[in-house]
PDB file of N, CA and C in Angstrom:
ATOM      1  N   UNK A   1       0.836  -1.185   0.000  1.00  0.00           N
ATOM      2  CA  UNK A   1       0.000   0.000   0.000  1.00  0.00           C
ATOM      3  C   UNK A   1       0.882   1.250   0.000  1.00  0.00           C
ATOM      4  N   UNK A   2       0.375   2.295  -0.651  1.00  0.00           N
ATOM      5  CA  UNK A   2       1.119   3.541  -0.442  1.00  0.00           C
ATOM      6  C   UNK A   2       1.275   4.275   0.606  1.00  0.00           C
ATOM      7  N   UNK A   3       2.248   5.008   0.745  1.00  0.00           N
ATOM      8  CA  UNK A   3       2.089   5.818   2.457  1.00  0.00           C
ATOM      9  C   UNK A   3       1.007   6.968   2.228  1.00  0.00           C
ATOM     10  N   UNK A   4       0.973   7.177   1.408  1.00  0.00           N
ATOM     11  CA  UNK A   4      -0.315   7.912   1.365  1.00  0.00           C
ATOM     12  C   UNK A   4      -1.793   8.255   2.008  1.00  0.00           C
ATOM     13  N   UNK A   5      -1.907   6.555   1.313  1.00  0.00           N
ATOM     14  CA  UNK A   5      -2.917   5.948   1.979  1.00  0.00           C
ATOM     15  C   UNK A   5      -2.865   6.091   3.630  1.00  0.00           C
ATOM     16  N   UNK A   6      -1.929   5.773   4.292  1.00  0.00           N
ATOM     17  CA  UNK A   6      -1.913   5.682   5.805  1.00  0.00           C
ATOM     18  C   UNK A   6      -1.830   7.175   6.371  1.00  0.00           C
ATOM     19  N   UNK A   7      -1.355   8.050   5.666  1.00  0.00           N
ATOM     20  CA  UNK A   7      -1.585   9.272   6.358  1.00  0.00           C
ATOM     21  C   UNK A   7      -3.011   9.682   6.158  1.00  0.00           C
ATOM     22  N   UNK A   8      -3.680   9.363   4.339  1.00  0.00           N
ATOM     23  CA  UNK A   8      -5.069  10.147   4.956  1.00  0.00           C
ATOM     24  C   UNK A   8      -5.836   9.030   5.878  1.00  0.00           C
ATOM     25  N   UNK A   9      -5.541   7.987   5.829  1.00  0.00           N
ATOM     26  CA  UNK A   9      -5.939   6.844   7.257  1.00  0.00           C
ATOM     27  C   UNK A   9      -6.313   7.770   8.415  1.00  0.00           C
ATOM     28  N   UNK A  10      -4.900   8.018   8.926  1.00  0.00           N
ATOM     29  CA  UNK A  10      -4.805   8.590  10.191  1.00  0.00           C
ATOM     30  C   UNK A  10      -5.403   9.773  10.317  1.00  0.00           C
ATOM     31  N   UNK A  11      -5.212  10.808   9.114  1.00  0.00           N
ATOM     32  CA  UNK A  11      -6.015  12.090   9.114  1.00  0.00           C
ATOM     33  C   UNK A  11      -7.263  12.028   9.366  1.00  0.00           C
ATOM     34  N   UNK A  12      -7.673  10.681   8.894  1.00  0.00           N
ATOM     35  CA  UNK A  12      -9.377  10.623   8.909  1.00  0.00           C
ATOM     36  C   UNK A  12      -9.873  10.103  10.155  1.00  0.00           C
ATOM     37  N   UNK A  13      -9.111   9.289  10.926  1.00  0.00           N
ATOM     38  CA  UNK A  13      -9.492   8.834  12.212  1.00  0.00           C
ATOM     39  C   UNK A  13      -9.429   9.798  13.048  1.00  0.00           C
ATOM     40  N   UNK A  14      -8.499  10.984  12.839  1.00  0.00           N
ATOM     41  CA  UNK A  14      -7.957  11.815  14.022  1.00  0.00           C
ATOM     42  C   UNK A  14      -9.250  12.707  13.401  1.00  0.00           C
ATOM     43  N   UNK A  15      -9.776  13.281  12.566  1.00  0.00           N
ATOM     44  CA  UNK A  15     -10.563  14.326  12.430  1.00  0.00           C
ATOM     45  C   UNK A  15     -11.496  14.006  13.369  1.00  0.00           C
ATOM     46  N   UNK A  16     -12.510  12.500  13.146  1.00  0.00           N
ATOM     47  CA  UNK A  16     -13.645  11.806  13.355  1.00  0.00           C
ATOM     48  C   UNK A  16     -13.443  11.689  15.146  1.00  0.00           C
ATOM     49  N   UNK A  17     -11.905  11.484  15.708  1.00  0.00           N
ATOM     50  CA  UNK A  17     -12.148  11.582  16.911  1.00  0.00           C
ATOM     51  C   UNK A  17     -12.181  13.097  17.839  1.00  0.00           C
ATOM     52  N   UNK A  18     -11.001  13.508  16.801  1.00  0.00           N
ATOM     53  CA  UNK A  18     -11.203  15.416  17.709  1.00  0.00           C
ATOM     54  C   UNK A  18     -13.545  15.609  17.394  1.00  0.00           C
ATOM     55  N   UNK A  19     -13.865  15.151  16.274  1.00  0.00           N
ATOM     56  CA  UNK A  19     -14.987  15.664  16.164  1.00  0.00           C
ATOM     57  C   UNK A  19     -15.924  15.286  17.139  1.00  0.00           C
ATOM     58  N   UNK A  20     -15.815  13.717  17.537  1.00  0.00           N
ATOM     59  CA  UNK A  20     -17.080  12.902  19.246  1.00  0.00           C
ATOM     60  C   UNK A  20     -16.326  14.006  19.864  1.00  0.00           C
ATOM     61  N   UNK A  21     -15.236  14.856  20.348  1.00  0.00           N
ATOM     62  CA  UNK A  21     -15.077  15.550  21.209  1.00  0.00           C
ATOM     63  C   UNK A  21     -15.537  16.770  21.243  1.00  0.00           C
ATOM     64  N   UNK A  22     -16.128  17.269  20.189  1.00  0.00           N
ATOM     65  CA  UNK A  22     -16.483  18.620  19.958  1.00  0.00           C
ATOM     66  C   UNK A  22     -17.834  19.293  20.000  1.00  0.00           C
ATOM     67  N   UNK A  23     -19.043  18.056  20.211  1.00  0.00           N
ATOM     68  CA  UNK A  23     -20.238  17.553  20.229  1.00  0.00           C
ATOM     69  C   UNK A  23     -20.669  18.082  21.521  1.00  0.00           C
ATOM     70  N   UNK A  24     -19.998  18.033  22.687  1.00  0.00           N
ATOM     71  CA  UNK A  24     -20.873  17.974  23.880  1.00  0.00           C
ATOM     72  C   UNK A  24     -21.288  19.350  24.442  1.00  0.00           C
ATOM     73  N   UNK A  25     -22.566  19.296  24.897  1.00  0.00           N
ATOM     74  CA  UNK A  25     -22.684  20.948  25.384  1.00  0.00           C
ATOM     75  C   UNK A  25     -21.915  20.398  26.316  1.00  0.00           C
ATOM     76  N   UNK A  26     -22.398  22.472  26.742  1.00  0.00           N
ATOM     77  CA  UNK A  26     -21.854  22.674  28.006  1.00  0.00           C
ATOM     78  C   UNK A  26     -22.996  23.216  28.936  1.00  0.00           C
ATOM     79  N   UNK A  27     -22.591  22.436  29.962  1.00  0.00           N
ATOM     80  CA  UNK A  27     -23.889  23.468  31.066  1.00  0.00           C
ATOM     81  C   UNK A  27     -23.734  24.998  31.621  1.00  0.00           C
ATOM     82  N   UNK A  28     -24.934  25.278  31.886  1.00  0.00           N
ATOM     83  CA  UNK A  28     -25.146  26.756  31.839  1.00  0.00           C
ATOM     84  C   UNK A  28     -24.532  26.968  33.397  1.00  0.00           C
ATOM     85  N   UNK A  29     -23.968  28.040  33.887  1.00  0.00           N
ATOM     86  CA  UNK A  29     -23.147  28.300  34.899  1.00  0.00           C
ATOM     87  C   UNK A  29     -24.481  28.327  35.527  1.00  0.00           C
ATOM     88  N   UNK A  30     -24.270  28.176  37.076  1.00  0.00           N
ATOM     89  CA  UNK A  30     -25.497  28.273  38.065  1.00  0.00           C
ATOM     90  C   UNK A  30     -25.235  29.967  38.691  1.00  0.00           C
ATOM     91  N   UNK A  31     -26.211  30.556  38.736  1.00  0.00           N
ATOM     92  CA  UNK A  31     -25.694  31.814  39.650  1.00  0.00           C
ATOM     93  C   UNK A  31     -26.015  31.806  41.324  1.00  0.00           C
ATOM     94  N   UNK A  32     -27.174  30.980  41.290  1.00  0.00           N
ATOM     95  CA  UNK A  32     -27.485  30.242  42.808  1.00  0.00           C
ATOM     96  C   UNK A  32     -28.471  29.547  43.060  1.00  0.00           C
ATOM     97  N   UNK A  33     -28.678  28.848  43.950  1.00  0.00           N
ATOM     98  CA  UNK A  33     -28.860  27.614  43.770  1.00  0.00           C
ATOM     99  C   UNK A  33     -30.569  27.829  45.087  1.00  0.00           C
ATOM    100  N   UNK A  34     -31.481  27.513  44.374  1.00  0.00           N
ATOM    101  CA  UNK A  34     -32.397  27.670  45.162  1.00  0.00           C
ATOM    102  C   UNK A  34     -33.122  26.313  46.258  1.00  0.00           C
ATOM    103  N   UNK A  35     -33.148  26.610  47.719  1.00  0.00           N
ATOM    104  CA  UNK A  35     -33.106  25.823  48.316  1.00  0.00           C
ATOM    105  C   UNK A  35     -34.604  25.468  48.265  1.00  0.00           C
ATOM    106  N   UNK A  36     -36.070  25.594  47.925  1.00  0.00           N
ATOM    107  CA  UNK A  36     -37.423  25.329  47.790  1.00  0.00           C
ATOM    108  C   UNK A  36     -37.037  24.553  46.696  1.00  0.00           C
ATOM    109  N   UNK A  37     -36.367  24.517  45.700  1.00  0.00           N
ATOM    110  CA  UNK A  37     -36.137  23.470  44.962  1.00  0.00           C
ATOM    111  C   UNK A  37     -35.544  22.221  44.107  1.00  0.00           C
ATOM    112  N   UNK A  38     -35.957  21.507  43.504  1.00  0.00           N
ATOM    113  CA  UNK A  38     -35.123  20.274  43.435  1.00  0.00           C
ATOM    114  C   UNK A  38     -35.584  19.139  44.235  1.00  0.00           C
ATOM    115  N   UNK A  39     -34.301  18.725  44.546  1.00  0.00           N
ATOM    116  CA  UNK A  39     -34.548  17.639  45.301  1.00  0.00           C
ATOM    117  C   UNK A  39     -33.800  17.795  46.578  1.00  0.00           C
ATOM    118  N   UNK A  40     -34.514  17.746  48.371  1.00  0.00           N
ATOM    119  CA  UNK A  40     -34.144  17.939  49.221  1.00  0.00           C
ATOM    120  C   UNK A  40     -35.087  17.417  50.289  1.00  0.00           C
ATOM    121  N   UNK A  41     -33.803  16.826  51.126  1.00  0.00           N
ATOM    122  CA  UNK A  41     -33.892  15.948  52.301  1.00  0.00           C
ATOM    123  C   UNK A  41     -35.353  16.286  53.236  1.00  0.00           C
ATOM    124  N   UNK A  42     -35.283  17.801  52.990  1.00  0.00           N
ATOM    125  CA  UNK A  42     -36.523  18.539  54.118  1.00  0.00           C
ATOM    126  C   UNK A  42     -37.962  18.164  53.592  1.00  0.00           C
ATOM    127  N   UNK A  43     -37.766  18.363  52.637  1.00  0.00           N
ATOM    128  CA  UNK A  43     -39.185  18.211  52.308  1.00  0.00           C
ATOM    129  C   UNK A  43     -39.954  16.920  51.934  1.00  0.00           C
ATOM    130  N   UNK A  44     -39.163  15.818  52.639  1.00  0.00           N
ATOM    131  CA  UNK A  44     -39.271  14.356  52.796  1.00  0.00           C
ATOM    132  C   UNK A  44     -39.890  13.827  54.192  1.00  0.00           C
ATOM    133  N   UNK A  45     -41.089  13.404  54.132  1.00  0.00           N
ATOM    134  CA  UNK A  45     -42.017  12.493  55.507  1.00  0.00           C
ATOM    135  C   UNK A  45     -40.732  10.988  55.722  1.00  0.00           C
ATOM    136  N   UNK A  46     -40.380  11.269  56.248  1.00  0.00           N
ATOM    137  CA  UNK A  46     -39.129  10.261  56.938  1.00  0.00           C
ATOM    138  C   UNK A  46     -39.481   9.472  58.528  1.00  0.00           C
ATOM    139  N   UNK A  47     -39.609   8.752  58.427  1.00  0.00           N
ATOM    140  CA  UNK A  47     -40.953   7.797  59.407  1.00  0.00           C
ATOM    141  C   UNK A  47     -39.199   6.883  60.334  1.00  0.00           C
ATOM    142  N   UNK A  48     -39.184   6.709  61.581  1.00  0.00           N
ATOM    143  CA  UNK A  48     -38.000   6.018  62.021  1.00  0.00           C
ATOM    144  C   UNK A  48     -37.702   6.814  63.358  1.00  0.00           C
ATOM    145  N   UNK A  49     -36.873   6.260  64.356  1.00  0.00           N
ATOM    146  CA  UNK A  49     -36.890   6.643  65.493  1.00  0.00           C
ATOM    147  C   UNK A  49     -35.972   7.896  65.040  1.00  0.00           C
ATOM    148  N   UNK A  50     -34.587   8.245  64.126  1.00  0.00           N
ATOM    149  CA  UNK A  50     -33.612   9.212  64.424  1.00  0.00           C
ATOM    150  C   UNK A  50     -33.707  10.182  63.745  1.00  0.00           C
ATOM    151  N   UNK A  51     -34.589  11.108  63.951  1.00  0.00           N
ATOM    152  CA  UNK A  51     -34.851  12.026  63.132  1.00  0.00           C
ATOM    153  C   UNK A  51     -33.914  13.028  62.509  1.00  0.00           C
ATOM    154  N   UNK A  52     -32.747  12.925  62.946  1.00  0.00           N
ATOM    155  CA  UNK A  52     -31.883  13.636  62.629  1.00  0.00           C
ATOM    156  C   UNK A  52     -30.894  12.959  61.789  1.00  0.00           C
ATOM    157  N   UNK A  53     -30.814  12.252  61.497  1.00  0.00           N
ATOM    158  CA  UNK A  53     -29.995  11.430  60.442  1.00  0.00           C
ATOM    159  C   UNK A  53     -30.725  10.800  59.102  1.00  0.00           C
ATOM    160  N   UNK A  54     -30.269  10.695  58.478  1.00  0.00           N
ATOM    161  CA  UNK A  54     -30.515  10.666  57.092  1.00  0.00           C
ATOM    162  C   UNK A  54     -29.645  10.221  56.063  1.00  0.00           C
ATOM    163  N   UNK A  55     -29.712   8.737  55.984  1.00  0.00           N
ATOM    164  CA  UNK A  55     -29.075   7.779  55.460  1.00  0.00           C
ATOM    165  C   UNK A  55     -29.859   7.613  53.199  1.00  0.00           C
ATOM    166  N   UNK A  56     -29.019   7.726  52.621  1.00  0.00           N
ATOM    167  CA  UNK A  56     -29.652   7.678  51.142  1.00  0.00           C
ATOM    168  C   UNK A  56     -28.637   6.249  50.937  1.00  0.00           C
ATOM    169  N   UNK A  57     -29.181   5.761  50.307  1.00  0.00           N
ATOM    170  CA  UNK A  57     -28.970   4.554  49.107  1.00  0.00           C
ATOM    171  C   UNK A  57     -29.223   4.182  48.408  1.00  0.00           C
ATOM    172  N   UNK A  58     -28.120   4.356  47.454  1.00  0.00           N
ATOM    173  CA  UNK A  58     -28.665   4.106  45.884  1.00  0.00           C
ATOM    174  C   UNK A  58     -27.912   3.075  45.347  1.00  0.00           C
ATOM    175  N   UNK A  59     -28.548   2.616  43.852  1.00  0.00           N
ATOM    176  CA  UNK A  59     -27.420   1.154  43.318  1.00  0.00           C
ATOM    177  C   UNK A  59     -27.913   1.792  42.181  1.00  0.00           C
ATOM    178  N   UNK A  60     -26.109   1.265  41.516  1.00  0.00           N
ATOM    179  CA  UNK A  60     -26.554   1.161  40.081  1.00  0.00           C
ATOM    180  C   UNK A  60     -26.465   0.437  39.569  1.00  0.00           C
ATOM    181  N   UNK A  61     -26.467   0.577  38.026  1.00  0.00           N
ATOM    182  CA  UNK A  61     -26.162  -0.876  37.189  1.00  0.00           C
ATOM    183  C   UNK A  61     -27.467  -1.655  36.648  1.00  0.00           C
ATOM    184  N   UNK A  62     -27.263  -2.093  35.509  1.00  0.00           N
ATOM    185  CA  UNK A  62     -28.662  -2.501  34.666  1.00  0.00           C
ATOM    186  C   UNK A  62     -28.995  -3.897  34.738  1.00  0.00           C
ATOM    187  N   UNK A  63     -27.947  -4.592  34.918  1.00  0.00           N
ATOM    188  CA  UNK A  63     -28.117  -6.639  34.954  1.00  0.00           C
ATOM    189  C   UNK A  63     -28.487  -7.113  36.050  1.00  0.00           C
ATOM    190  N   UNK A  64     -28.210  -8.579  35.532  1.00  0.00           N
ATOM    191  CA  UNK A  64     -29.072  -9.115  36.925  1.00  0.00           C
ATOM    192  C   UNK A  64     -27.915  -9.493  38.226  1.00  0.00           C
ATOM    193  N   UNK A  65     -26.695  -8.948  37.922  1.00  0.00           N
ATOM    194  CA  UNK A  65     -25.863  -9.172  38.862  1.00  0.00           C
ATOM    195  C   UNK A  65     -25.789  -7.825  39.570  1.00  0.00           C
ATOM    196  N   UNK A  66     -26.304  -6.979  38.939  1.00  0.00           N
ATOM    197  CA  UNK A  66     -26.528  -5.705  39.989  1.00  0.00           C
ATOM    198  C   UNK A  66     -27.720  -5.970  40.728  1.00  0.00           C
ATOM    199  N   UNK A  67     -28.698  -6.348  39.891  1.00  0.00           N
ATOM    200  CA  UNK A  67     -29.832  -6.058  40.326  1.00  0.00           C
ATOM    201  C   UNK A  67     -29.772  -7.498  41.941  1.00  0.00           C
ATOM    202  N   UNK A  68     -29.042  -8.393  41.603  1.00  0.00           N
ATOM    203  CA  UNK A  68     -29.141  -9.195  43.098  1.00  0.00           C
ATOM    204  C   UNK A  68     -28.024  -8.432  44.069  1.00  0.00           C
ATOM    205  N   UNK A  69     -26.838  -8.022  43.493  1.00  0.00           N
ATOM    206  CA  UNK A  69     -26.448  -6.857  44.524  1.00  0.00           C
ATOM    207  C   UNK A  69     -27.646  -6.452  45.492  1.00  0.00           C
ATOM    208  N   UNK A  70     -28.080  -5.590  44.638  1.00  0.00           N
ATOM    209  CA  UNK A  70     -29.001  -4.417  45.223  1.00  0.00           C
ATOM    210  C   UNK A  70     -30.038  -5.397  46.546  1.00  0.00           C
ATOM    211  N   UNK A  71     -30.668  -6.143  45.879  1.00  0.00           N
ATOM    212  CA  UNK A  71     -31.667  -7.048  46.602  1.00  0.00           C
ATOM    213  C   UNK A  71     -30.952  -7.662  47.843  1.00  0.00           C
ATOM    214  N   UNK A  72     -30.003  -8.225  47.728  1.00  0.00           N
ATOM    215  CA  UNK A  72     -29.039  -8.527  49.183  1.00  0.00           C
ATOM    216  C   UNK A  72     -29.011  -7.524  49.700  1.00  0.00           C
ATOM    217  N   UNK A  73     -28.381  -6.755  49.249  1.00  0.00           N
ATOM    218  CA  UNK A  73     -28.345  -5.257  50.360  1.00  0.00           C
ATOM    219  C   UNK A  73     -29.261  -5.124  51.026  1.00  0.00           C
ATOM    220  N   UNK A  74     -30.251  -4.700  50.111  1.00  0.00           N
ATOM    221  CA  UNK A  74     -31.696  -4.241  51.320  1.00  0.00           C
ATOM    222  C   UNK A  74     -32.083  -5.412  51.893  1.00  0.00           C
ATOM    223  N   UNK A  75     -32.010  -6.645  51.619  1.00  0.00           N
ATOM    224  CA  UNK A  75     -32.495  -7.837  52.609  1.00  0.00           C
ATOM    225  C   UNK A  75     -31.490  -7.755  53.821  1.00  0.00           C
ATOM    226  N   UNK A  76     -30.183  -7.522  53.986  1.00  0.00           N
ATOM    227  CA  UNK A  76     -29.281  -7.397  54.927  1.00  0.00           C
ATOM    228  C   UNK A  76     -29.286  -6.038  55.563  1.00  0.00           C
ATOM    229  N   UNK A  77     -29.995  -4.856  54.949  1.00  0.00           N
ATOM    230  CA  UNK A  77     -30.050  -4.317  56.412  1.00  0.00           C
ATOM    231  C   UNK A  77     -32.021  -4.497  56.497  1.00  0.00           C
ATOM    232  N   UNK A  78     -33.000  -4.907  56.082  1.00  0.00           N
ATOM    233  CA  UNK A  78     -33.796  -5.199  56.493  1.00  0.00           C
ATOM    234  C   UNK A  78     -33.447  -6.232  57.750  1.00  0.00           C
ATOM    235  N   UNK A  79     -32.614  -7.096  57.914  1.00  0.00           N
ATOM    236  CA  UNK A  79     -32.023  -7.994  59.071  1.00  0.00           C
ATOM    237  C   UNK A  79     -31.739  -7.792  59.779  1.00  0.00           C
ATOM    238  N   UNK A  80     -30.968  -6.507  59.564  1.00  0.00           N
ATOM    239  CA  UNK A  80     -30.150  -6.205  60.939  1.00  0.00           C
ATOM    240  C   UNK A  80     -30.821  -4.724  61.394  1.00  0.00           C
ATOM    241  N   UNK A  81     -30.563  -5.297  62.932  1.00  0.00           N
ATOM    242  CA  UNK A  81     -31.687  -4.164  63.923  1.00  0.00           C
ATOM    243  C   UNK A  81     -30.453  -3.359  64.747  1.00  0.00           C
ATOM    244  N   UNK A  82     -30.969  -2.522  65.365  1.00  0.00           N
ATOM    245  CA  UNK A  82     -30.262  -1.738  65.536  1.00  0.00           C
ATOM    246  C   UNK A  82     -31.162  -0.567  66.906  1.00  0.00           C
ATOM    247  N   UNK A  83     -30.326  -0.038  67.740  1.00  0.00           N
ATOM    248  CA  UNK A  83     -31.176   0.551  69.275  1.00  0.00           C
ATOM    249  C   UNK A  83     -30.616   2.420  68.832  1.00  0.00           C
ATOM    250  N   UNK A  84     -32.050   3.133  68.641  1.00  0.00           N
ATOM    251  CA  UNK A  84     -31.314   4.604  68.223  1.00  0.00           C
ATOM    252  C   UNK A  84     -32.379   4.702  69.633  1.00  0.00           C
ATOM    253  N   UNK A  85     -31.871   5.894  70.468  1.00  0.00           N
ATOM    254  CA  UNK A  85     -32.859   6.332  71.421  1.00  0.00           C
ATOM    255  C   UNK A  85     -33.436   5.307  72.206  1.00  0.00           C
ATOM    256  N   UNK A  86     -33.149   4.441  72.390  1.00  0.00           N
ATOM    257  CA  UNK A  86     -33.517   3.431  73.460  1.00  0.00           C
ATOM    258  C   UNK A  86     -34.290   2.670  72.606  1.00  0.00           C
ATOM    259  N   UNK A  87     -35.457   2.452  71.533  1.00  0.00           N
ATOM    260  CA  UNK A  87     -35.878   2.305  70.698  1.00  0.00           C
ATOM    261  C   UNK A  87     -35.040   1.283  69.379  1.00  0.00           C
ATOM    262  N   UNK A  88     -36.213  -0.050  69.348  1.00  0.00           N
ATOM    263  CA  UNK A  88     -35.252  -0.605  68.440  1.00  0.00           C
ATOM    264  C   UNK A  88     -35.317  -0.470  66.694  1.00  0.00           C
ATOM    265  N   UNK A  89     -35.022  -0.868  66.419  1.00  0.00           N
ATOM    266  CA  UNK A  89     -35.537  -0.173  64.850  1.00  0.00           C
ATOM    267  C   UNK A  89     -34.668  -1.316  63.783  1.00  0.00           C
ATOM    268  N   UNK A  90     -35.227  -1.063  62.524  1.00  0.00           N
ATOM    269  CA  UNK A  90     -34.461  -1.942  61.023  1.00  0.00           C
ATOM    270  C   UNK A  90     -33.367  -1.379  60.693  1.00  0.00           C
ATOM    271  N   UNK A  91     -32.430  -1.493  59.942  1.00  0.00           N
ATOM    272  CA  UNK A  91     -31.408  -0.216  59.190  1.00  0.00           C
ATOM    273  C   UNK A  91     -32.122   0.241  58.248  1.00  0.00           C
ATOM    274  N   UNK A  92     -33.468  -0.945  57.286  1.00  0.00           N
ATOM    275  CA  UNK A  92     -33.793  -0.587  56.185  1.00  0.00           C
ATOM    276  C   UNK A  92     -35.199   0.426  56.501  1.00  0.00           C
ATOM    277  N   UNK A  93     -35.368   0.728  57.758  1.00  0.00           N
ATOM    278  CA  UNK A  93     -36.384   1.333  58.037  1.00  0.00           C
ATOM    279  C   UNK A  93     -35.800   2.659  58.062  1.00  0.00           C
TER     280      UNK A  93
END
């Protein structure tokens, strides 16, 4: 093959990749950030003896090896109990 060939090769791969890079917006700067909205802890009915704590858990992942991750998890702290305030309670509660 000619060297030719391999430079516009490379020319053409390198254009096509600077170009997936050139594609993405950009997000709009925040000037501040309003606390009535979105998503926030306060404005959540949170049922459990410790009212002051506030535990989130999340899983990710799309298969079924996440998805039994996930399911152990919450079966293991559905299991395990736990004394907040004299009061006994779930973790998953």
């Amino acid at each position: 093959m000619h060297p030719s060939f391999f430079r516009l090769a490379a020319a053409t791969v390198a254009v096509f990749a600077l170009a997936g890079c050139a594609g993405r917006p950009v997000n709009p700067k925040l000037d501040a950030a309003d606390p009535a909205a979105g998503y926030r802890a306060g404005g959540l009915y949170i049922r459990g003896v410790a009212s002051d704590t506030l535990i989130v858990v999340a899983f990710s992942g799309g298969g079924t090896r996440a998805a039994a991750f996930a399911y152990g998890a919450l079966e293991a702290l559905r299991d395990t109990e736990l004394t907040v305030g004299g009061k006994k309670t779930r973790m998953l509660d």
